[in-house]
N, C-alpha and C. Protein backbone atom coordinates (compact mmCIF):
# COMPACT_ATOMS: atom_id res chain seq x y z
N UNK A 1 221.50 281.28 132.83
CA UNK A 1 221.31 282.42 133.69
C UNK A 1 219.91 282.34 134.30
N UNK A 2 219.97 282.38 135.19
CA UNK A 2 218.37 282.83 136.02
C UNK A 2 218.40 284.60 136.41
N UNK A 3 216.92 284.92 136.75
CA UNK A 3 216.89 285.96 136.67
C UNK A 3 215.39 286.09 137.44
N UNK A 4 215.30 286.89 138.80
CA UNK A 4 214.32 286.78 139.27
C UNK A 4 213.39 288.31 138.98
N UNK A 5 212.00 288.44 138.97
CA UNK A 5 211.55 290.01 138.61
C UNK A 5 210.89 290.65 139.76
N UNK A 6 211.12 291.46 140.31
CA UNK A 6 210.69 292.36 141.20
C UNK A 6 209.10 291.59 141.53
N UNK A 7 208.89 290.75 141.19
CA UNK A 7 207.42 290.32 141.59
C UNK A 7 207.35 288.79 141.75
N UNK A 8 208.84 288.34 141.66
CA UNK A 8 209.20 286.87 142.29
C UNK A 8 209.05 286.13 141.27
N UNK A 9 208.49 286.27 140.16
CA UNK A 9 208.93 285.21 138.74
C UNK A 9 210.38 284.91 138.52
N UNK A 10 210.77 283.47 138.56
CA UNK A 10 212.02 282.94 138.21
C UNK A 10 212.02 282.92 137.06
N UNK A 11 212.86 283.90 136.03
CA UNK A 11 213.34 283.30 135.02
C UNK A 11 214.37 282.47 134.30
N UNK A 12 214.65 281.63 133.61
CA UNK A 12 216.00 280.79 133.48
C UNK A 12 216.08 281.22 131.82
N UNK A 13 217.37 281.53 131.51
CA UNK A 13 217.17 281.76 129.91
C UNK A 13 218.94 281.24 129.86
N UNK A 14 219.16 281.09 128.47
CA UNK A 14 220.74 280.80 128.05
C UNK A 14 220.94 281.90 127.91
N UNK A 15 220.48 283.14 127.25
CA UNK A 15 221.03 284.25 126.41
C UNK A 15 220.10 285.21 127.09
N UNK A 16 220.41 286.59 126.89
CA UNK A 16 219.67 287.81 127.17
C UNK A 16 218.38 287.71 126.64
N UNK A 17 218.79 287.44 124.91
CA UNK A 17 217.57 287.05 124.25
C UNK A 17 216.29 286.42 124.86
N UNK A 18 217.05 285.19 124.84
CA UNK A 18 215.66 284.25 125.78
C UNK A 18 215.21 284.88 127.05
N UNK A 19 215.74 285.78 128.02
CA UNK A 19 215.21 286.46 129.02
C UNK A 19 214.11 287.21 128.73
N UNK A 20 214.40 287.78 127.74
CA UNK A 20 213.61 288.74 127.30
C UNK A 20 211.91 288.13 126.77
N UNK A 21 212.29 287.34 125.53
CA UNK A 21 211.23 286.30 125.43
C UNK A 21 210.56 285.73 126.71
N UNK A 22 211.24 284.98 128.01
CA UNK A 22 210.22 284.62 128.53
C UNK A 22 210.09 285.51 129.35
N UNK A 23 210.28 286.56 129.62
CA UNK A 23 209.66 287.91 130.15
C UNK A 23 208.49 288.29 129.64
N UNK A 24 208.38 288.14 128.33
CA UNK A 24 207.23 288.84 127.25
C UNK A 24 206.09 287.97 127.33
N UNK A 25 206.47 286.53 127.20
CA UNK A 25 205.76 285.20 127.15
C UNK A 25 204.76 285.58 128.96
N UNK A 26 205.48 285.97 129.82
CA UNK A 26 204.75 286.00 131.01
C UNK A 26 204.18 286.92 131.73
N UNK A 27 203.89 288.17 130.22
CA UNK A 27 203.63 289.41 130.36
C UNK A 27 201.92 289.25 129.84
N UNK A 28 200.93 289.14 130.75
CA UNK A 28 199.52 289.25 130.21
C UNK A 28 198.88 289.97 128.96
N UNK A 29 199.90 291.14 129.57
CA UNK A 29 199.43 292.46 128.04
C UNK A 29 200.50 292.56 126.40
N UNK A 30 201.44 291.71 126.89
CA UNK A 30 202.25 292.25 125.85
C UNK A 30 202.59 290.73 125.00
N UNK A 31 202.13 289.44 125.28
CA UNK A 31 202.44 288.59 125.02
C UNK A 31 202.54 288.46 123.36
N UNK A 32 201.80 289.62 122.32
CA UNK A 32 201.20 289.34 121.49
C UNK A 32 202.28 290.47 120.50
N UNK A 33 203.02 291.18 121.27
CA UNK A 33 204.16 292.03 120.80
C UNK A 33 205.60 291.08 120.82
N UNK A 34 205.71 291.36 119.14
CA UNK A 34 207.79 291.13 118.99
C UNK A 34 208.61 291.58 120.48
N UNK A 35 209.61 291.07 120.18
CA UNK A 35 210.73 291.48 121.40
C UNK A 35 211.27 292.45 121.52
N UNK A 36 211.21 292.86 120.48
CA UNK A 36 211.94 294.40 120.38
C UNK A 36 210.91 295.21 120.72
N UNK A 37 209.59 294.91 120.12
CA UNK A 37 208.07 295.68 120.89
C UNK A 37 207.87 296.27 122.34
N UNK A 38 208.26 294.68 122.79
CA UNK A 38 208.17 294.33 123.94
C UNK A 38 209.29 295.25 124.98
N UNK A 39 210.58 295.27 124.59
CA UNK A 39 211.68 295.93 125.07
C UNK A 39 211.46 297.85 125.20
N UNK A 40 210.82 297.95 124.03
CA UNK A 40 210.06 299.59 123.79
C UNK A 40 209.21 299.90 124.76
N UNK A 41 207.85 298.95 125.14
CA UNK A 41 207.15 299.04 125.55
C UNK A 41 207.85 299.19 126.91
N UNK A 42 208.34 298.42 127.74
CA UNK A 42 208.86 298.44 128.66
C UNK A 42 209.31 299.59 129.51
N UNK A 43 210.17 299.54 128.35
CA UNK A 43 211.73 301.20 128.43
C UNK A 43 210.56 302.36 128.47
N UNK A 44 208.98 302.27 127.61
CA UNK A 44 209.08 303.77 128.19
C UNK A 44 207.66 303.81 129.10
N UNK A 45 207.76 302.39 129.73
CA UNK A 45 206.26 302.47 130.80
C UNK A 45 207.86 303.36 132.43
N UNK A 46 209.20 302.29 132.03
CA UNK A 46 210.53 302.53 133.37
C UNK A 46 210.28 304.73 132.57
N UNK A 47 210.26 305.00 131.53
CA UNK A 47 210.59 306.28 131.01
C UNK A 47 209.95 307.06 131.82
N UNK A 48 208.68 306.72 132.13
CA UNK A 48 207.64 307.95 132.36
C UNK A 48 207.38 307.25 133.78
N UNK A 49 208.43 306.39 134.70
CA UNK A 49 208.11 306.70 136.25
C UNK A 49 209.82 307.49 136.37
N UNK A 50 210.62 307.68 135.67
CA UNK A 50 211.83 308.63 135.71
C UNK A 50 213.04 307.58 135.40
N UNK A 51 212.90 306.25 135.28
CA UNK A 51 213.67 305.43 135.03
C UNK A 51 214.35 305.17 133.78
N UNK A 52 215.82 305.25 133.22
CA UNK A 52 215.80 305.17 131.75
C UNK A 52 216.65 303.17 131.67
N UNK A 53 215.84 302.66 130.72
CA UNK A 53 216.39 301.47 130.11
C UNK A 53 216.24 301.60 128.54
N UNK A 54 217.92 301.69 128.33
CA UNK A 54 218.01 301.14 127.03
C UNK A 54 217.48 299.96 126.41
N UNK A 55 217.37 300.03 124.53
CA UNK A 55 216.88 299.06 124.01
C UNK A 55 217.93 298.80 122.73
N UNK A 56 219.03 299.35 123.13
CA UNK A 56 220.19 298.93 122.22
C UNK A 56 220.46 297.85 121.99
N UNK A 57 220.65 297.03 122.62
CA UNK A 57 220.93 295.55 122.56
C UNK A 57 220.10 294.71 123.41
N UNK A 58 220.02 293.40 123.46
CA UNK A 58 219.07 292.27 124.54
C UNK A 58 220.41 292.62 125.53
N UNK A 59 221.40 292.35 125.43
CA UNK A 59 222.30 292.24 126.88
C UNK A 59 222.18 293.86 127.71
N UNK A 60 222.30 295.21 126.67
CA UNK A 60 222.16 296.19 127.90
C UNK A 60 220.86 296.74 128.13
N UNK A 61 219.98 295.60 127.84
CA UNK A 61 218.31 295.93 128.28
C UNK A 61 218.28 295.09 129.43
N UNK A 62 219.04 293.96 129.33
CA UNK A 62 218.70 293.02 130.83
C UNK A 62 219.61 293.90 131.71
N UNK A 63 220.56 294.65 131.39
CA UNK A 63 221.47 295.53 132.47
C UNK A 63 220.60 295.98 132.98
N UNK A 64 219.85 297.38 132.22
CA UNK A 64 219.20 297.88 132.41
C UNK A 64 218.43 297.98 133.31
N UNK A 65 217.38 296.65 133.27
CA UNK A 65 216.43 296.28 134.43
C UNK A 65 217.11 295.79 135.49
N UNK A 66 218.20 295.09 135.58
CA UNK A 66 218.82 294.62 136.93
C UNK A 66 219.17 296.13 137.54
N UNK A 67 220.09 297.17 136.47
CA UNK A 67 220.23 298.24 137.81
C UNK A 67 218.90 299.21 138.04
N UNK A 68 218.26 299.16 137.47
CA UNK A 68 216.78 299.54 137.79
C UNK A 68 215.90 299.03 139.04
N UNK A 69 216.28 297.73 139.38
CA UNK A 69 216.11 297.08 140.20
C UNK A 69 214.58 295.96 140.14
N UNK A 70 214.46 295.80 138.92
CA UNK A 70 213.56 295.10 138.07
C UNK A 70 213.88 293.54 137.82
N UNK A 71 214.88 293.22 138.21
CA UNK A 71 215.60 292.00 137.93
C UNK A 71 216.66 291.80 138.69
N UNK A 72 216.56 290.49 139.36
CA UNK A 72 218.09 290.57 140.30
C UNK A 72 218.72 288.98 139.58
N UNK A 73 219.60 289.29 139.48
CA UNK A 73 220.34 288.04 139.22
C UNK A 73 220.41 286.48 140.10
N UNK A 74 219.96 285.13 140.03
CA UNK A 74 219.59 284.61 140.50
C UNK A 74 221.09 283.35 140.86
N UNK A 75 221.93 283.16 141.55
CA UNK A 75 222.87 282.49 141.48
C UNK A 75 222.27 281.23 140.78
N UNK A 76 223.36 280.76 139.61
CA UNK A 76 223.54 279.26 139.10
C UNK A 76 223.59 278.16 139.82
N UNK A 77 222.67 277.06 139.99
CA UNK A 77 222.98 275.88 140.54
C UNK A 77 224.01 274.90 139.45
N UNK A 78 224.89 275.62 139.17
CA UNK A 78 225.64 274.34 138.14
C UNK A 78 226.91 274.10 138.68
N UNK A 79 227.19 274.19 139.59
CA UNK A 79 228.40 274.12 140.23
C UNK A 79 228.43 272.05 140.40
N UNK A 80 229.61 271.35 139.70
CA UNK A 80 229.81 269.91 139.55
C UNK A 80 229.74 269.61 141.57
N UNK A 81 229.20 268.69 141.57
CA UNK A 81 229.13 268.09 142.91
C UNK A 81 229.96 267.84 143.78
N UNK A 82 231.67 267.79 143.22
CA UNK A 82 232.61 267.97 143.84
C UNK A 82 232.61 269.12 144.20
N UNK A 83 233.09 269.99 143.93
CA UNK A 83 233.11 271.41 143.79
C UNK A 83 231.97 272.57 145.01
N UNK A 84 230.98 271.90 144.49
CA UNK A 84 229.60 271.92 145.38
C UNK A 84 229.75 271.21 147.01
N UNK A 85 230.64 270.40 146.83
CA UNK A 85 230.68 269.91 148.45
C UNK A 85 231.69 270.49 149.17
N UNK A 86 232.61 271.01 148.30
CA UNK A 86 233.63 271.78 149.25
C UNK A 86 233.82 272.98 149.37
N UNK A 87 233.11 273.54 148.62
CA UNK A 87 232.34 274.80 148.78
C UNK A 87 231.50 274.97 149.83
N UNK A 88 230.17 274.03 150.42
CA UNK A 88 229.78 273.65 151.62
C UNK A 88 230.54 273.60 153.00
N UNK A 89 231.34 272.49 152.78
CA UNK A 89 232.75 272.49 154.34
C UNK A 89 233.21 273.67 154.22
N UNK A 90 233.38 275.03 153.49
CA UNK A 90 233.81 276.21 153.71
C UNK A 90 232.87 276.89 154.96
């Protein structure tokens, strides 16, 4: 999954999890906070501009920020090269 942030950082992660991590990893202030820290911290900097993101799970925290508009989903380049070329002639 890629995942771009309202401030043009590409992220690439397998899992929500790892989004989250290298979200935190590329966070100046928070680098030094757990993930779940990190997910708190977050949810209530979005809390107190009127925004709510859950911290129930890693998958409906990355929801969260995508419909927040904090994260947009970045299309997959994994499409096999066949596939990829005729998708193109479309």
């Amino acid at each position: 999954m890629r995942y771009r942030t309202n401030q043009g950082l590409l992220i690439e992660a397998e899992t929500s999890f790892d989004a989250i991590r290298r979200l935190r990893e590329s966070s100046w202030n928070e680098q030094n906070l757990s993930d779940r820290q990190y997910m708190e911290a977050v949810a209530d900097r979005m809390f107190q501009e009127g925004i709510h993101v859950s911290t129930v799970s890693p998958d409906i925290f990355i929801a969260g920020l995508i419909g927040a508009g904090l994260l947009t989903r970045e299309p997959d380049d994994t499409q096999p090269n066949a596939a990829k070329q005729e998708a193109d002639r479309k």
